[in-house]
N, C-alpha and C. Protein backbone atom coordinates (compact mmCIF):
# COMPACT_ATOMS: atom_id res chain seq x y z
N UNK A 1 108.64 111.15 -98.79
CA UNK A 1 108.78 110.25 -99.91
C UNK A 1 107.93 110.77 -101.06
N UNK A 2 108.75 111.06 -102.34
CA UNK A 2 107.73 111.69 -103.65
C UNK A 2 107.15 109.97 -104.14
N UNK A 3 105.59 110.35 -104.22
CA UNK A 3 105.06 109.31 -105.15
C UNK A 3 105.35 110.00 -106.78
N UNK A 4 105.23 108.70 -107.31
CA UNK A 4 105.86 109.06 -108.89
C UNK A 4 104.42 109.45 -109.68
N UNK A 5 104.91 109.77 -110.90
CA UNK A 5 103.68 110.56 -111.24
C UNK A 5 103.02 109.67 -112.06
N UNK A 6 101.37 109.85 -112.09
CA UNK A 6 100.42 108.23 -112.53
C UNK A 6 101.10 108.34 -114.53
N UNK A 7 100.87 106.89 -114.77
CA UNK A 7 101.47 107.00 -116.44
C UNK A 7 99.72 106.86 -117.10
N UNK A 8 99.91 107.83 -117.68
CA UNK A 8 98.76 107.98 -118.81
C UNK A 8 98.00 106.61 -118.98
N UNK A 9 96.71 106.54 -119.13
CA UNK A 9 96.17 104.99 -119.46
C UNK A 9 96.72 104.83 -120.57
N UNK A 10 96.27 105.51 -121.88
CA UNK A 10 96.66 104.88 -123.13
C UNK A 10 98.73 104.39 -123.20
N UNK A 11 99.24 104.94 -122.28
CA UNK A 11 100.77 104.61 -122.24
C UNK A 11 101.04 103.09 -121.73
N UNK A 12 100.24 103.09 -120.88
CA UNK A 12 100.08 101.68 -119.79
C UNK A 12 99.55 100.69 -120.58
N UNK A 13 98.32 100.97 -121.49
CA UNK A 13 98.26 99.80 -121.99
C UNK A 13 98.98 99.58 -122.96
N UNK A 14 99.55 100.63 -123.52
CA UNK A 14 100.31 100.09 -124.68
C UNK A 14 102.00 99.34 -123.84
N UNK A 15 102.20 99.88 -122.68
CA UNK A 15 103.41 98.87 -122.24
C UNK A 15 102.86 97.13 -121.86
N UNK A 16 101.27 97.50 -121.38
CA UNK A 16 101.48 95.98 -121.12
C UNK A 16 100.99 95.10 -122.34
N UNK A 17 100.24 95.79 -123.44
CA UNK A 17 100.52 94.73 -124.45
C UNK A 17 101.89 94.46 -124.78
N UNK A 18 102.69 95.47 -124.93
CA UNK A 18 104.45 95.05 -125.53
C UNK A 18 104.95 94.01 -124.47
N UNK A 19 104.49 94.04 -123.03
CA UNK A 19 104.64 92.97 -121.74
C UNK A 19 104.41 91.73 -122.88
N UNK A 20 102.70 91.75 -123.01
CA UNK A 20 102.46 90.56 -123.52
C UNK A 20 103.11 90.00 -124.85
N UNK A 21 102.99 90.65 -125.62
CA UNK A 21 103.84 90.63 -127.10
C UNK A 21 104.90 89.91 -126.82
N UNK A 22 106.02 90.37 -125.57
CA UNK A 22 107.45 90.05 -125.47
C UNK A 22 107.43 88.11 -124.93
N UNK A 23 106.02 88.33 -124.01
CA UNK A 23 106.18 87.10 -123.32
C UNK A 23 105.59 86.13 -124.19
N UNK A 24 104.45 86.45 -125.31
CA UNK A 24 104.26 85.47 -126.17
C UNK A 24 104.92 84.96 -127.34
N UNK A 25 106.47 85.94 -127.72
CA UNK A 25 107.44 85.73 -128.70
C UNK A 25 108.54 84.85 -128.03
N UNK A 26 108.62 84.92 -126.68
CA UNK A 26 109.74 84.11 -125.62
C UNK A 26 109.19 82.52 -125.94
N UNK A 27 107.59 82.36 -125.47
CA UNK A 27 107.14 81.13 -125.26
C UNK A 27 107.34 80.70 -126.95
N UNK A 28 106.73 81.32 -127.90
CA UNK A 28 106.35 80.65 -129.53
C UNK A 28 108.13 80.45 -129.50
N UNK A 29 109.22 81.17 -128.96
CA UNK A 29 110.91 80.75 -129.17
C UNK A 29 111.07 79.18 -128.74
N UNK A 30 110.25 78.76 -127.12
CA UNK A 30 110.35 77.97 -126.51
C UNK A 30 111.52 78.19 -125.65
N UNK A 31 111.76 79.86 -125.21
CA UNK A 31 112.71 80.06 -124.55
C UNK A 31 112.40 79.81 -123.01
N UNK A 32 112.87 79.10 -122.10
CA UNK A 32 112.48 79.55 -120.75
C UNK A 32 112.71 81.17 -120.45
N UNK A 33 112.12 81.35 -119.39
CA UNK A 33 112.08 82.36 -118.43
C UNK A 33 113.96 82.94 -118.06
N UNK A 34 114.30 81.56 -117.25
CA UNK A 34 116.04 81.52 -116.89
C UNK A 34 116.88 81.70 -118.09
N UNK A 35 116.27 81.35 -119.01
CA UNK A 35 117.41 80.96 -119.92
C UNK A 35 117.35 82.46 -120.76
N UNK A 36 115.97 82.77 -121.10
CA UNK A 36 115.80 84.49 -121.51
C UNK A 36 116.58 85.82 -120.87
N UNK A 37 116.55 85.32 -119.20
CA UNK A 37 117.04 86.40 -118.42
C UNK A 37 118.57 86.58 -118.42
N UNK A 38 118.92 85.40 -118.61
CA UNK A 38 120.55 85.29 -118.54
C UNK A 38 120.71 85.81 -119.86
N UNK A 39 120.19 85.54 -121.38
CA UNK A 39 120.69 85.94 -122.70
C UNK A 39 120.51 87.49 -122.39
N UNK A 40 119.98 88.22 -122.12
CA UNK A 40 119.45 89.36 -121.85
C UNK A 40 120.30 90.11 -120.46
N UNK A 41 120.91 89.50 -119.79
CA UNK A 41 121.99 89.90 -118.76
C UNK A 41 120.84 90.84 -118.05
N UNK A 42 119.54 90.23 -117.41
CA UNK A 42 119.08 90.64 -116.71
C UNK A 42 118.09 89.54 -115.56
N UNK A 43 117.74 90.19 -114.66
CA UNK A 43 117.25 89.11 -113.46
C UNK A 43 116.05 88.49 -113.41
N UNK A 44 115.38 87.44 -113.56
CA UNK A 44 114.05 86.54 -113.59
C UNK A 44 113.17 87.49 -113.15
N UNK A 45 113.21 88.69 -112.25
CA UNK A 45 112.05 89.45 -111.74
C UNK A 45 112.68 90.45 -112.63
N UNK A 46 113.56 90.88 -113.08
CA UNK A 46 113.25 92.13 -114.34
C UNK A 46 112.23 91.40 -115.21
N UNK A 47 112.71 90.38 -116.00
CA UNK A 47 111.51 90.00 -116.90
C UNK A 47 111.00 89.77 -116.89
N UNK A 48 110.10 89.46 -115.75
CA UNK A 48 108.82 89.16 -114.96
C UNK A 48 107.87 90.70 -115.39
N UNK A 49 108.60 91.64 -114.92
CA UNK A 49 108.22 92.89 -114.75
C UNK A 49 107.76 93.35 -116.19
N UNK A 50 108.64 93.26 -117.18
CA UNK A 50 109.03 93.54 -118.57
C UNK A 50 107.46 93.00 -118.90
N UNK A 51 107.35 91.74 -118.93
CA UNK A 51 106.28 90.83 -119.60
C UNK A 51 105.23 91.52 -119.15
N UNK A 52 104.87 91.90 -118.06
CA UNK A 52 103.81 92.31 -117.19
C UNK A 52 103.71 94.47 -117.64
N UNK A 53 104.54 94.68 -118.43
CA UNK A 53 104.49 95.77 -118.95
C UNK A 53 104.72 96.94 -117.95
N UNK A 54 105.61 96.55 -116.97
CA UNK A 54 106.17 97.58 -115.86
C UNK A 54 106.45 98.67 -116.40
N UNK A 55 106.21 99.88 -116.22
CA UNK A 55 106.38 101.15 -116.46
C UNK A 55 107.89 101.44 -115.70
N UNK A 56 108.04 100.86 -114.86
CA UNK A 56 109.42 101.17 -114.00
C UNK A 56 110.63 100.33 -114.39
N UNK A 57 109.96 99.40 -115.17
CA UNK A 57 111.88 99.07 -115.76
C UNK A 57 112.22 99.96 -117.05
N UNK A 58 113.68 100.06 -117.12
CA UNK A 58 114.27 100.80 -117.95
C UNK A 58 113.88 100.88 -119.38
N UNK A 59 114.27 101.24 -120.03
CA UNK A 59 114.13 101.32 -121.82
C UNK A 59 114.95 100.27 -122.44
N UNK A 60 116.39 100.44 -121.42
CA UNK A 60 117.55 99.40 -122.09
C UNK A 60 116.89 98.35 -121.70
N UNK A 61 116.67 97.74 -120.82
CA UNK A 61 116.05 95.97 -120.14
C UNK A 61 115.43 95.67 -121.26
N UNK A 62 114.10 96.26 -121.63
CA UNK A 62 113.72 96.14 -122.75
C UNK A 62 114.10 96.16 -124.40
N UNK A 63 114.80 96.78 -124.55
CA UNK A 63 115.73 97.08 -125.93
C UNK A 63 116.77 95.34 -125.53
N UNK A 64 117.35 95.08 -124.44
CA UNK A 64 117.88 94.24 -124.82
C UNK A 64 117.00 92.65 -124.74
N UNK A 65 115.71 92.83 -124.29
CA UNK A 65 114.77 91.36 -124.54
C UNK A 65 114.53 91.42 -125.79
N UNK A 66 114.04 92.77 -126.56
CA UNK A 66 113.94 92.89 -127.72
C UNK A 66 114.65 92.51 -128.62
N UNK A 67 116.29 92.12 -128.26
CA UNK A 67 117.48 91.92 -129.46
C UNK A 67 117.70 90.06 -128.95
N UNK A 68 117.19 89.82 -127.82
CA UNK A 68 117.49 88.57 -127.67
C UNK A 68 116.40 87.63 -128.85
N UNK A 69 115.19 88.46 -128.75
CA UNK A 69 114.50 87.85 -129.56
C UNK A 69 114.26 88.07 -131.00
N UNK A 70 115.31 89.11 -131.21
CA UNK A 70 115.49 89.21 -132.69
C UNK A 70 114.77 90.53 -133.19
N UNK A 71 113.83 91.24 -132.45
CA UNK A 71 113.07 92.22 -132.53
C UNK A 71 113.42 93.66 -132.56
N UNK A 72 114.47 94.04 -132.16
CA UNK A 72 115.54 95.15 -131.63
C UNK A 72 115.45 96.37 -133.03
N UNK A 73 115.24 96.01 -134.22
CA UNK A 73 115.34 96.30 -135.16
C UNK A 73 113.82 97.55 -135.37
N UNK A 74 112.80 96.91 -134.93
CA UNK A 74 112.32 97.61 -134.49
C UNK A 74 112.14 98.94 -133.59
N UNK A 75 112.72 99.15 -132.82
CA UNK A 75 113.49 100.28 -132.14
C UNK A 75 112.99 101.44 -132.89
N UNK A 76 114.28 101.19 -133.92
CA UNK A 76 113.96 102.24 -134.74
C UNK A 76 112.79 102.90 -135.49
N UNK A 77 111.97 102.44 -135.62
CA UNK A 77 110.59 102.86 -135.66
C UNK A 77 109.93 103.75 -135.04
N UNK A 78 110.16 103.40 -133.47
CA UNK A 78 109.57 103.43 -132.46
C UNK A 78 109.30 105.43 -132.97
N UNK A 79 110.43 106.48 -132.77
CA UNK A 79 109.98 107.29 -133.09
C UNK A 79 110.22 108.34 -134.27
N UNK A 80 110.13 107.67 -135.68
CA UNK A 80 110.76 107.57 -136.75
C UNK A 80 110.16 109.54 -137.13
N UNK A 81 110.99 109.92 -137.55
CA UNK A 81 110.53 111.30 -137.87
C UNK A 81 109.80 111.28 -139.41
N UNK A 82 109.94 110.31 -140.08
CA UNK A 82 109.05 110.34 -141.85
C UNK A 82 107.93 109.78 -141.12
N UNK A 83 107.69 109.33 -139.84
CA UNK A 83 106.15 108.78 -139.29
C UNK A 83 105.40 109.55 -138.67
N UNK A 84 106.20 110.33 -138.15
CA UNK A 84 105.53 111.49 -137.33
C UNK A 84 104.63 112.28 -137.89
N UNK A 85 103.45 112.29 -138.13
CA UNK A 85 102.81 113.36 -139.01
C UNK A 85 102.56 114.52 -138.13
N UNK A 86 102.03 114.80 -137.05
CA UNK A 86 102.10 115.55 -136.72
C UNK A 86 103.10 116.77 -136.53
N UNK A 87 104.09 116.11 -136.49
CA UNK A 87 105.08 117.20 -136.56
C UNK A 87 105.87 117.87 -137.82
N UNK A 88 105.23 116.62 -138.94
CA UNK A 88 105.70 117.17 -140.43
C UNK A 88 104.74 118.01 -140.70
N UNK A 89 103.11 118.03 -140.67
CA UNK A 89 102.56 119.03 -140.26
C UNK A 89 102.72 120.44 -139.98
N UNK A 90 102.78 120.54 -138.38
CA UNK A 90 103.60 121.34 -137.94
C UNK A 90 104.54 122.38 -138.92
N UNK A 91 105.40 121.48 -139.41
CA UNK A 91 107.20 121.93 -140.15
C UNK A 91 106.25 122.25 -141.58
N UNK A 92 105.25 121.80 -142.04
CA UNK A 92 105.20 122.39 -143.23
C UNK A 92 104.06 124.04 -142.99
N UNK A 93 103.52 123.96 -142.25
CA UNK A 93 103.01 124.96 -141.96
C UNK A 93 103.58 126.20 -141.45
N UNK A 94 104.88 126.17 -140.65
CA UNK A 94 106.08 127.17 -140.76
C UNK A 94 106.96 127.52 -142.22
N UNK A 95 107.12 126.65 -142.97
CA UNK A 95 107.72 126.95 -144.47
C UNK A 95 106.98 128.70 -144.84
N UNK A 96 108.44 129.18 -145.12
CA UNK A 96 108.16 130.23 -145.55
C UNK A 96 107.71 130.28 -147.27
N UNK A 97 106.93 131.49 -147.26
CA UNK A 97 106.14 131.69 -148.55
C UNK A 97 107.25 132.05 -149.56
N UNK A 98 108.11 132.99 -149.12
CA UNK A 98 109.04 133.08 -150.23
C UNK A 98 110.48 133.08 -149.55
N UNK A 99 110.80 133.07 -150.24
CA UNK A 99 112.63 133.03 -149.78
C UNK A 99 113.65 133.90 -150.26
N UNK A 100 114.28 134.82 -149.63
CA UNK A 100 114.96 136.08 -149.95
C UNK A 100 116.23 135.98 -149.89
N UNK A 101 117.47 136.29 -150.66
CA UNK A 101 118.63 135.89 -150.31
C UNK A 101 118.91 137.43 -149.47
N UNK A 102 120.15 137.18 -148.73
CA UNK A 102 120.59 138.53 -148.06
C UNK A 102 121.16 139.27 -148.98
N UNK A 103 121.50 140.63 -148.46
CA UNK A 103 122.68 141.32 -149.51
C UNK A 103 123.70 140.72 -149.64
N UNK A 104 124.04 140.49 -148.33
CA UNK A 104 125.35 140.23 -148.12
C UNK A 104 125.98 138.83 -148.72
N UNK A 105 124.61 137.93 -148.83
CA UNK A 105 124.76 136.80 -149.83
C UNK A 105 124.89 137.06 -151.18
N UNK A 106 124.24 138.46 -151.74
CA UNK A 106 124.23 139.15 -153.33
C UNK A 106 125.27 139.47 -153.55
N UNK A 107 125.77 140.22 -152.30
CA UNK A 107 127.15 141.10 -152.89
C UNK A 107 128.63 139.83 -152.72
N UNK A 108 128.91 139.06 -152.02
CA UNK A 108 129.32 137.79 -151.90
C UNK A 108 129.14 136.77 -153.30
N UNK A 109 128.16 136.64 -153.78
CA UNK A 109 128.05 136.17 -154.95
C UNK A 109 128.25 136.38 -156.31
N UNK A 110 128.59 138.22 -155.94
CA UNK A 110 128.14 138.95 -157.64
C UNK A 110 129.87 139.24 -157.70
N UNK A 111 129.95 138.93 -159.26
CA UNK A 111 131.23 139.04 -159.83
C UNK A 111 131.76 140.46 -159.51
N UNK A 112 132.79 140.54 -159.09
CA UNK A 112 133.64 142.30 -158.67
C UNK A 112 134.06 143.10 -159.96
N UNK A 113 133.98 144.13 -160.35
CA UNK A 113 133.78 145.11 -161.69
C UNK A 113 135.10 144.81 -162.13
N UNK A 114 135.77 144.55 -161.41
CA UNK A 114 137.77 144.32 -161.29
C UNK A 114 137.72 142.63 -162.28
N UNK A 115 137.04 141.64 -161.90
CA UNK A 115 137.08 140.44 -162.74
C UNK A 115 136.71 140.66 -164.11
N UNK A 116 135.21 141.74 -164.37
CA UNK A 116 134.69 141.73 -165.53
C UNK A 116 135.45 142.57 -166.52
């Protein structure tokens, strides 16, 4: 039997605050528990799990508690590439210094002695 591999602390806590986040936007709805799981087409112990910031339920389970409660929109954020600095970083530090066209782009471009 493979044990699964441990999830990073800083990953873990950030799932079980979103646990908590999800379960304190359900209660301020005044949604029950049953009535959440069914809008969400998932089972009283998925969202048990969800709230509790389970690393082992899916992405979708979550994406869809997220849209029951109106939050889904968010998503997109999650790994927005104009947010990423590190990797714009990265991309600007590869930019080349100058920029050369090919020949084959020169000779392709330049009027033929036959037009002029």
């Amino acid at each position: 039997m493979r044990k699964a591999s441990a999830i990073p602390i800083p990953v873990s806590r950030a799932l079980r605050k979103l646990g908590e986040d999800l379960k304190d936007a359900r209660r301020r709805r005044r949604i029950p528990v049953a009535l959440m799981a069914e809008r969400a087409s998932i089972s009283r112990m998925t969202l048990s799990k969800i709230e509790k910031g389970d690393p082992g339920v899916s992405m979708g389970n979550y994406a869809r508690v997220l849209f029951v409660l109106g939050l889904h929109e968010r998503l997109l954020e999650i790994a927005d590439v104009s947010s990423d600095a590190i990797g714009l970083a990265l991309e600007d530090e590869r930019l080349p210094q100058r920029i050369r066209i090919s020949r084959r782009r020169r000779q392709a471009k330049a009027p033929s002695r036959k037009d002029a």
